[in-house]
C-alpha atoms as a PDB file:
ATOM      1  CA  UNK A   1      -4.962  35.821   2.544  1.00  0.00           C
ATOM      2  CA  UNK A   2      -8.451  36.111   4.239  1.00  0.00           C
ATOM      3  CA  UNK A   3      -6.843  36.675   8.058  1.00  0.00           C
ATOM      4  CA  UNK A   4      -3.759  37.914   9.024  1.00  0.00           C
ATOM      5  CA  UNK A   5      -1.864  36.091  11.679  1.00  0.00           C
ATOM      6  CA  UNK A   6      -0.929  38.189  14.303  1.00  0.00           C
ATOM      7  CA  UNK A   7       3.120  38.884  15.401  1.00  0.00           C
ATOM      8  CA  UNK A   8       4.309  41.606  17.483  1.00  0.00           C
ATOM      9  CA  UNK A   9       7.328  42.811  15.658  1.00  0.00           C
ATOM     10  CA  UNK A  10       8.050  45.193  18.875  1.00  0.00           C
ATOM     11  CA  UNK A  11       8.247  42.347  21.488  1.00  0.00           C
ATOM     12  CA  UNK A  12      10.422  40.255  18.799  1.00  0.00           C
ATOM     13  CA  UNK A  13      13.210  43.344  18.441  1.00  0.00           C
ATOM     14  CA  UNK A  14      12.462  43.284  22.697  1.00  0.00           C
ATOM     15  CA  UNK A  15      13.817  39.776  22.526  1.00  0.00           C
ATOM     16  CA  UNK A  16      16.696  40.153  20.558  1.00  0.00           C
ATOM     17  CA  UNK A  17      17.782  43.080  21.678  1.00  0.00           C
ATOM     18  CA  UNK A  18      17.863  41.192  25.298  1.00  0.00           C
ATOM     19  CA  UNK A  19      20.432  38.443  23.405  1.00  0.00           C
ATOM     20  CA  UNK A  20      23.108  40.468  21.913  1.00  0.00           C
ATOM     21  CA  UNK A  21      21.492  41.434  18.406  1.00  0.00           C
ATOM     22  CA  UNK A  22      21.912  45.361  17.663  1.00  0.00           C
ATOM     23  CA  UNK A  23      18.539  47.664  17.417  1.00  0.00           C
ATOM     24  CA  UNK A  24      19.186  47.475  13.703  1.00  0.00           C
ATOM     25  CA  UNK A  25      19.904  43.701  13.592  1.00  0.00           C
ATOM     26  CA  UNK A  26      16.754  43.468  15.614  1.00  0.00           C
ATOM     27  CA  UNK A  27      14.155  45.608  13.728  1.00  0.00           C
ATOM     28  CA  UNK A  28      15.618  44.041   9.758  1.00  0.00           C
ATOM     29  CA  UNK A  29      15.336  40.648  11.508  1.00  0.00           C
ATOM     30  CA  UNK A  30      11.409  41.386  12.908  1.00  0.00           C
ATOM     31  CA  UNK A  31      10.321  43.307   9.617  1.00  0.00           C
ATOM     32  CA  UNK A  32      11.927  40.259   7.540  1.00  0.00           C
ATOM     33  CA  UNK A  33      10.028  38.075   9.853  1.00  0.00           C
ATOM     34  CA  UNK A  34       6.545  39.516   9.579  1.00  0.00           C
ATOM     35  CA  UNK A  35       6.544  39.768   5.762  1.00  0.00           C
ATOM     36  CA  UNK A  36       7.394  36.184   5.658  1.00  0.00           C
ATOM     37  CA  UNK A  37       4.435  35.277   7.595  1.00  0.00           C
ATOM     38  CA  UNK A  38       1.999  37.644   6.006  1.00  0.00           C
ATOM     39  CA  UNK A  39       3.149  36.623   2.003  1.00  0.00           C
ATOM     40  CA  UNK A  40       3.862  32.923   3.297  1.00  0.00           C
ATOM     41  CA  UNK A  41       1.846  31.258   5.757  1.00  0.00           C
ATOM     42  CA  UNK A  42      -1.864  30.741   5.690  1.00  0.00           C
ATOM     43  CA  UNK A  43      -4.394  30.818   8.715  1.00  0.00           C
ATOM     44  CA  UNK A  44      -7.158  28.025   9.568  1.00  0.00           C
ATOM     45  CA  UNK A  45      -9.665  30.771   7.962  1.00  0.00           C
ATOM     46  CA  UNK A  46      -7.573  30.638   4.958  1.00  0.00           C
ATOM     47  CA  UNK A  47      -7.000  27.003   4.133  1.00  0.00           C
ATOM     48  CA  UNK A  48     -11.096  26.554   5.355  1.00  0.00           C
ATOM     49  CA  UNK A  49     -11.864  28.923   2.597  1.00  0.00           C
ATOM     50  CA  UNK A  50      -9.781  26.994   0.245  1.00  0.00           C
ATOM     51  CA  UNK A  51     -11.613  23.692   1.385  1.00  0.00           C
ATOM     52  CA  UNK A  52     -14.920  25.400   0.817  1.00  0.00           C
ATOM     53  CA  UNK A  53     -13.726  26.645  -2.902  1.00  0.00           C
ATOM     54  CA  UNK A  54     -12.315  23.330  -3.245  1.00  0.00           C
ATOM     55  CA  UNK A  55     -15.400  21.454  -2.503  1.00  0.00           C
ATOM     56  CA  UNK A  56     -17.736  23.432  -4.694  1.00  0.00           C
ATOM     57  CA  UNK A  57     -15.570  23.417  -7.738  1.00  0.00           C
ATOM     58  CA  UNK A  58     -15.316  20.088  -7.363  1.00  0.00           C
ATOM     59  CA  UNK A  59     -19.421  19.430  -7.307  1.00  0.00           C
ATOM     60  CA  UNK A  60     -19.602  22.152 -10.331  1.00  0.00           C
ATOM     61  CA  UNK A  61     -17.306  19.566 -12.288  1.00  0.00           C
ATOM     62  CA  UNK A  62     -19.124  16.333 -10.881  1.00  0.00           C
ATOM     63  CA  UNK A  63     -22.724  18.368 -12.079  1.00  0.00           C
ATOM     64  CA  UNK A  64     -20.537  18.872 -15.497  1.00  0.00           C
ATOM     65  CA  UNK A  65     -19.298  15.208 -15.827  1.00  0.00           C
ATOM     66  CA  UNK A  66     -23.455  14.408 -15.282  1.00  0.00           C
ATOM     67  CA  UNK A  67     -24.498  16.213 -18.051  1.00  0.00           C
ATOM     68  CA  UNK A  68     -21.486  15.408 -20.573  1.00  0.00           C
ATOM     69  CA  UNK A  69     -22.460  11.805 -19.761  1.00  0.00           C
ATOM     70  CA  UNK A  70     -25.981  12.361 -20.074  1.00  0.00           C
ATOM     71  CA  UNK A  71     -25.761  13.606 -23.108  1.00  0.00           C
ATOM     72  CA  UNK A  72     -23.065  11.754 -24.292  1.00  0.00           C
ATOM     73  CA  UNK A  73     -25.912   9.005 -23.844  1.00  0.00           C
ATOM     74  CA  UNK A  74     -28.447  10.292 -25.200  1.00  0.00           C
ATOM     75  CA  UNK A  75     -26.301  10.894 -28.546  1.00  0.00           C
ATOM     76  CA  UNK A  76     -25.163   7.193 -28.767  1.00  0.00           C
ATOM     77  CA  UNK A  77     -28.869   5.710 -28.544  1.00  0.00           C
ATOM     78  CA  UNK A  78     -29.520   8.223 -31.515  1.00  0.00           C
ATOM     79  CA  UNK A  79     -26.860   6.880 -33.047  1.00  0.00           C
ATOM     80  CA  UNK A  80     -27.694   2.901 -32.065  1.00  0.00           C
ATOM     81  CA  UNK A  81     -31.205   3.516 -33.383  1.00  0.00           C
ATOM     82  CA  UNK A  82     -30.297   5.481 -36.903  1.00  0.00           C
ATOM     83  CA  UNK A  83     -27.644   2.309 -37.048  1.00  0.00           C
ATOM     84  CA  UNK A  84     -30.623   0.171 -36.414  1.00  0.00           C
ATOM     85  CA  UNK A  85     -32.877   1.943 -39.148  1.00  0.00           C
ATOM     86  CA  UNK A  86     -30.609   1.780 -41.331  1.00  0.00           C
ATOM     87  CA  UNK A  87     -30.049  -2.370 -40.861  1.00  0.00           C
ATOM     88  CA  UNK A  88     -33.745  -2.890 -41.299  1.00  0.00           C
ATOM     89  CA  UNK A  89     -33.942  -0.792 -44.434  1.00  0.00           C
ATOM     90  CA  UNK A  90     -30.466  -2.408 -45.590  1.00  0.00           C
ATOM     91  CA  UNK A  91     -32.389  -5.557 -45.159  1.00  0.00           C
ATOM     92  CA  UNK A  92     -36.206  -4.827 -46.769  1.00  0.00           C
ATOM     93  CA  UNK A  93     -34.007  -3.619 -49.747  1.00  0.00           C
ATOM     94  CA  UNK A  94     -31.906  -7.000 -49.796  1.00  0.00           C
ATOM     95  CA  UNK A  95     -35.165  -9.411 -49.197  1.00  0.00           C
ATOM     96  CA  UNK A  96     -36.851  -6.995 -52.471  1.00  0.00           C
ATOM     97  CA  UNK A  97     -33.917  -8.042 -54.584  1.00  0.00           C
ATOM     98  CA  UNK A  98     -33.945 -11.469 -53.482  1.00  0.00           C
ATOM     99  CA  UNK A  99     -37.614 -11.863 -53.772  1.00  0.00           C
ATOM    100  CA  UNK A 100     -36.983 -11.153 -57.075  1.00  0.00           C
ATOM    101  CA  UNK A 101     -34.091 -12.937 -58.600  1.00  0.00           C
ATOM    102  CA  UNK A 102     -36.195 -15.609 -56.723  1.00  0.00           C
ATOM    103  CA  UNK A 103     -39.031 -14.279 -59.090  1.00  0.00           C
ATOM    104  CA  UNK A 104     -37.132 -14.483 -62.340  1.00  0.00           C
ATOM    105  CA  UNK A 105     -35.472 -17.558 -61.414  1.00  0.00           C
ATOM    106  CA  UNK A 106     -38.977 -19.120 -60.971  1.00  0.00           C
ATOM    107  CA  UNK A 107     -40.233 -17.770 -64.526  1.00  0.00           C
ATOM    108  CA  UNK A 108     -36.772 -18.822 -66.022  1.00  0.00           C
ATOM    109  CA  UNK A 109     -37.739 -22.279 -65.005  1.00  0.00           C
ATOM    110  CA  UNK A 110     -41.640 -22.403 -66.014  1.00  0.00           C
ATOM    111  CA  UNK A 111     -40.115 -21.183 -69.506  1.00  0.00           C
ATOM    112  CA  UNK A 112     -37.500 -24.018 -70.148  1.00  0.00           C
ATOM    113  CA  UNK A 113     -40.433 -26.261 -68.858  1.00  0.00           C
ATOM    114  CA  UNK A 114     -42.630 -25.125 -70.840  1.00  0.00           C
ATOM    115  CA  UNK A 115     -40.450 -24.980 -73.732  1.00  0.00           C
ATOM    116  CA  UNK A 116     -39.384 -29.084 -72.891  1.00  0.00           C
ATOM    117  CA  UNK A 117     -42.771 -29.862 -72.608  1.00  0.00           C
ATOM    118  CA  UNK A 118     -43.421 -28.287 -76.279  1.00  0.00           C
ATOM    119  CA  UNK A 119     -40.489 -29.762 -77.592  1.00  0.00           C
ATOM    120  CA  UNK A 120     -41.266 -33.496 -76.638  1.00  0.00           C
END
């Protein structure tokens, strides 16, 4: 952690001593002490340090999320517009074929009138 909180193992052991607890019981209890607050607890300069981290990991990801989206975007109107190509060709090639069955169904029918008009 970025600061170390500050605990005065000697005045602890001072205090206990002055309530019954042996110099032993004293210095195990004031060593056990300090290494819990030095692996454990975290100072205002540590958890500000983990808000500042916090706060610019989360703008990388938002500046991220921007471009997936933007691009993202920019892929689907590719898409919408070959889709859209495609249509219109889809549909030249369809009114080509139509235009001519249309064609030979016209000629088919100048024939057999042709051929009644002979005929009477």
């Amino acid at each position: 952690m970025g600061h170390a909180i500050a605990f005065d193992t000697h005045a602890y052991v001072k205090k206990l001593k002055a309530v019954g607890f042996s110099e032993e019981q004293a210095e195990v209890q004031a060593e056990t002490l300090a290494e819990l607050i030095d692996d454990r607890l975290a100072t205002k300069y540590d958890l500000k340090e983990l808000d500042i981290a916090h706060k610019r990991d989360i703008k990388e990801l938002e500046v991220s999320h921007k471009r997936d989206i933007k691009e993202l975007e920019v892929s689907l109107k590719r898409d919408i517009k070959e889709l859209d190509n495609t249509h219109k060709s889809d549909m030249r090639e369809m009114e080509m074929r139509l235009t001519i069955k249309l064609g030979a169904i016209a000629a088919t029918g100048i024939v057999i009138v042709a051929a009644l008009v002979k005929l009477l």
